[in-house]
C-alpha atoms as a PDB file:
ATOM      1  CA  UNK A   1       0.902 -47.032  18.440  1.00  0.00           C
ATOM      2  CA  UNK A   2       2.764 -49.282  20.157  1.00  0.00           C
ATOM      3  CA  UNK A   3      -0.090 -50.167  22.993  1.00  0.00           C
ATOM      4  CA  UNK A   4      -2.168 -50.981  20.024  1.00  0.00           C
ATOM      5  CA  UNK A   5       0.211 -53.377  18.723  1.00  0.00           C
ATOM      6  CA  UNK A   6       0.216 -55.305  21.623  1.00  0.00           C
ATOM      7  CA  UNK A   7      -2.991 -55.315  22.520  1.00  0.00           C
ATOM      8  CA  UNK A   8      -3.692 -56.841  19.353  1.00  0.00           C
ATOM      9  CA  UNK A   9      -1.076 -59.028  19.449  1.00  0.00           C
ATOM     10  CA  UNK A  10      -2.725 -59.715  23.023  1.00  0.00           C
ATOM     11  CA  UNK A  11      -5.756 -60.563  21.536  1.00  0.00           C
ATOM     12  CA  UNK A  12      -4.907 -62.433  18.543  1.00  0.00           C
ATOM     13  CA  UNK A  13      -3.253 -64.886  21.708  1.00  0.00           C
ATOM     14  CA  UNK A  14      -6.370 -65.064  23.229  1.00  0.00           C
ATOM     15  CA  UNK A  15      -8.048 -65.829  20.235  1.00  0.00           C
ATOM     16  CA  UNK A  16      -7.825 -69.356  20.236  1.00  0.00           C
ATOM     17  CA  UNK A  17      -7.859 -70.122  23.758  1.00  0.00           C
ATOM     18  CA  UNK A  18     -10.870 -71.829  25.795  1.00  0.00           C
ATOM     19  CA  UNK A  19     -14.107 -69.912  25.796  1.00  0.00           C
ATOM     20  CA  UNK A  20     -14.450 -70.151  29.462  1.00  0.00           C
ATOM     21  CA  UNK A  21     -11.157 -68.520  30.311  1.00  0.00           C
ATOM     22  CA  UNK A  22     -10.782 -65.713  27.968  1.00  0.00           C
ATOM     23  CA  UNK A  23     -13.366 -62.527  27.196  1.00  0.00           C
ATOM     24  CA  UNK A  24     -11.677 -62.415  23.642  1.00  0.00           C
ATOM     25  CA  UNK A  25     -12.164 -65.798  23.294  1.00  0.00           C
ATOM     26  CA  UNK A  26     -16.014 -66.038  24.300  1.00  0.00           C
ATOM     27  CA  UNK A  27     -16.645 -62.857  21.535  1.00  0.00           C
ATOM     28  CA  UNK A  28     -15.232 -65.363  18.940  1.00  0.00           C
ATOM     29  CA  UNK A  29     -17.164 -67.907  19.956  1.00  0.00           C
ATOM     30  CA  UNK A  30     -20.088 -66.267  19.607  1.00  0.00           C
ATOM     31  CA  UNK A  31     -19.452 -64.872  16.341  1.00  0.00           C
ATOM     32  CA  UNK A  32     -18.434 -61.782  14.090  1.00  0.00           C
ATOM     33  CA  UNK A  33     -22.558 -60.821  14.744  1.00  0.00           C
ATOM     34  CA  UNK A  34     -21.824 -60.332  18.475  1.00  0.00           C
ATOM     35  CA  UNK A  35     -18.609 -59.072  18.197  1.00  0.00           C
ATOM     36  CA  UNK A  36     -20.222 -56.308  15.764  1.00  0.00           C
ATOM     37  CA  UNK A  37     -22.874 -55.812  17.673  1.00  0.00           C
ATOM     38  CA  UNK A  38     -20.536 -55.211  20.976  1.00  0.00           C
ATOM     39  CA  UNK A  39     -18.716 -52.928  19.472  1.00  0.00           C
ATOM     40  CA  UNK A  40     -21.690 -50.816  18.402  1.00  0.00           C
ATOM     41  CA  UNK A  41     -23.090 -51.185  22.503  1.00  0.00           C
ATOM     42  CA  UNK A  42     -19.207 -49.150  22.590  1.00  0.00           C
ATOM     43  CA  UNK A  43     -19.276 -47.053  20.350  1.00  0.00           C
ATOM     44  CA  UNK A  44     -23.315 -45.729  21.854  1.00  0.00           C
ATOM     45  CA  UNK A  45     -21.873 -45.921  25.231  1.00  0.00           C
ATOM     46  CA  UNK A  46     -18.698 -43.564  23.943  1.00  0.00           C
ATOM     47  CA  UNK A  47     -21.078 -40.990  22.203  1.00  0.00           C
ATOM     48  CA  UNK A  48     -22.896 -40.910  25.899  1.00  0.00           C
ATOM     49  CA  UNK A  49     -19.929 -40.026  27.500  1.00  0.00           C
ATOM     50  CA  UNK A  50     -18.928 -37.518  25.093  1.00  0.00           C
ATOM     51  CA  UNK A  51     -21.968 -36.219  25.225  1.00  0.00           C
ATOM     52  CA  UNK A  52     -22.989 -35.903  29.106  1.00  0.00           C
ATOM     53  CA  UNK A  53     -20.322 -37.425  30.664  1.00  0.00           C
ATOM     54  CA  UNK A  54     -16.909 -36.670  32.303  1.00  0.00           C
ATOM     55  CA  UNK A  55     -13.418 -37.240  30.600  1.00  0.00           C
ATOM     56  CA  UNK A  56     -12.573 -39.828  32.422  1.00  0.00           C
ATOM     57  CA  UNK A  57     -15.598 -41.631  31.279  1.00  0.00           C
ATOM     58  CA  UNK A  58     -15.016 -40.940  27.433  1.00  0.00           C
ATOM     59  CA  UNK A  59     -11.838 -41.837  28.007  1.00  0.00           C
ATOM     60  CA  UNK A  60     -12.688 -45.710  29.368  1.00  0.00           C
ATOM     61  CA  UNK A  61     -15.170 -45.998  26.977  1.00  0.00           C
ATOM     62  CA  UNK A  62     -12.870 -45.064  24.358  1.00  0.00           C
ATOM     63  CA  UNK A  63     -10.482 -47.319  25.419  1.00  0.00           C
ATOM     64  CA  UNK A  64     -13.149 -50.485  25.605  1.00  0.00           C
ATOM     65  CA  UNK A  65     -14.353 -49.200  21.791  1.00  0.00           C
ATOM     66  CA  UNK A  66     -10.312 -49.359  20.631  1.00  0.00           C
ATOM     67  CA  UNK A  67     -10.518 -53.051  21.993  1.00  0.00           C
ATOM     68  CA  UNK A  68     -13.332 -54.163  20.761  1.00  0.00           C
ATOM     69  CA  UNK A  69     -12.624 -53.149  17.161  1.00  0.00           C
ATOM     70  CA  UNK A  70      -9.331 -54.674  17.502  1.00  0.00           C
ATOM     71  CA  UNK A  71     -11.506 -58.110  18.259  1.00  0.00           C
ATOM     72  CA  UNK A  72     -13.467 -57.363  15.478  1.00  0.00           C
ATOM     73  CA  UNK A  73     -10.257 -56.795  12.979  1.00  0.00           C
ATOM     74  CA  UNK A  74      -8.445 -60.071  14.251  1.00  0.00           C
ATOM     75  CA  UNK A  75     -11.676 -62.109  13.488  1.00  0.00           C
ATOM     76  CA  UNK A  76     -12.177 -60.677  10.426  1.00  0.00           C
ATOM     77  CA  UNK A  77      -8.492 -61.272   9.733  1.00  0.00           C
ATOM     78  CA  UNK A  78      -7.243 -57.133   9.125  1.00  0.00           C
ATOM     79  CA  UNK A  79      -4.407 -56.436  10.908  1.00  0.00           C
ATOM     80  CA  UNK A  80      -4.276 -53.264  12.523  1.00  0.00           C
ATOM     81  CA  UNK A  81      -1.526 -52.184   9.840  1.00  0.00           C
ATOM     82  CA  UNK A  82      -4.235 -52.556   7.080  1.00  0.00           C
ATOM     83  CA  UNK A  83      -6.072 -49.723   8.727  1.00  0.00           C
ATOM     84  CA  UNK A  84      -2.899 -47.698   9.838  1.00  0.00           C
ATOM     85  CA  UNK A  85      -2.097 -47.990   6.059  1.00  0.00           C
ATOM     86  CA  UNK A  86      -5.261 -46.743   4.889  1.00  0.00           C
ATOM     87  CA  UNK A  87      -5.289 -43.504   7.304  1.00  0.00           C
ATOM     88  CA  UNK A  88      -1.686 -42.954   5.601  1.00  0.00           C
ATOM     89  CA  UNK A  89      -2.807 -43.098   2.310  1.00  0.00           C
ATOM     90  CA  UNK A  90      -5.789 -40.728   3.160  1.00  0.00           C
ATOM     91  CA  UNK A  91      -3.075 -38.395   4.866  1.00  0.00           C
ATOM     92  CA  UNK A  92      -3.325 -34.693   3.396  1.00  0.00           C
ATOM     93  CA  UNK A  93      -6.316 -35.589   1.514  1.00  0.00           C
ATOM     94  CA  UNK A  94      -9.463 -33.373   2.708  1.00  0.00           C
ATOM     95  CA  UNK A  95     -12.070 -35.268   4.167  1.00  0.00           C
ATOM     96  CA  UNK A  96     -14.688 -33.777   1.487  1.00  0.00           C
ATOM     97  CA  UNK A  97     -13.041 -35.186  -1.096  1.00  0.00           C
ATOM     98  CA  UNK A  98     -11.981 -38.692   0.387  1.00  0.00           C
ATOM     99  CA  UNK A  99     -15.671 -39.084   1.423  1.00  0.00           C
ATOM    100  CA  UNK A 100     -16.169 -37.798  -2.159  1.00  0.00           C
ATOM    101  CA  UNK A 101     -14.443 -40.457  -3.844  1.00  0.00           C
ATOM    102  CA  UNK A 102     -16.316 -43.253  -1.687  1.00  0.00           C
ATOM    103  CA  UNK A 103     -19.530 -42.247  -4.141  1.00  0.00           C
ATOM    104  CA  UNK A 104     -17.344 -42.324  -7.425  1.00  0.00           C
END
């Protein structure tokens, strides 16, 4: 966890710097819309590799879909620990019932 933690701390630095000289900065720019909608182009493109292409190609395009929902938290303002937190509270909980409760 501790690459994840600094890429987001990474990229809540880059946040606010010039459009022009930063990738993280030109998604914010542009919007939570875009930033969404890049991360959906990832998570397609890391489907296709899981699907038909090598390991080393899931494996990138995991790695760009981790960023790019990182982006997405640090514009929408969750930190990474909000998420961590919530996979800890659904530890040892079956996934039936967890997705059950979502319907409650």
């Amino acid at each position: 966890m501790d690459t994840l933690s600094r890429l987001e701390k990474a990229i809540a630095a880059r946040s606010d710097a010039a459009p022009d000289t930063s990738y993280v900065a030109s998604l914010n720019a542009k919007g939570i819309g875009k930033i969404a909608q890049k991360l959906g182009e990832e998570a397609t493109e890391a489907v296709i590799a899981a699907v038909s292409g090598s390991n080393e190609e899931l494996v990138g395009e995991s790695a760009d879909l981790l960023f790019h929902l990182l982006v997405l938290l640090q514009a929408r303002g969750v930190s990474l620990d909000h998420v961590l937190a919530e996979l800890d509270r659904r530890e040892g909980v079956s996934g039936l019932e967890e997705k059950a409760s979502r319907s409650e």
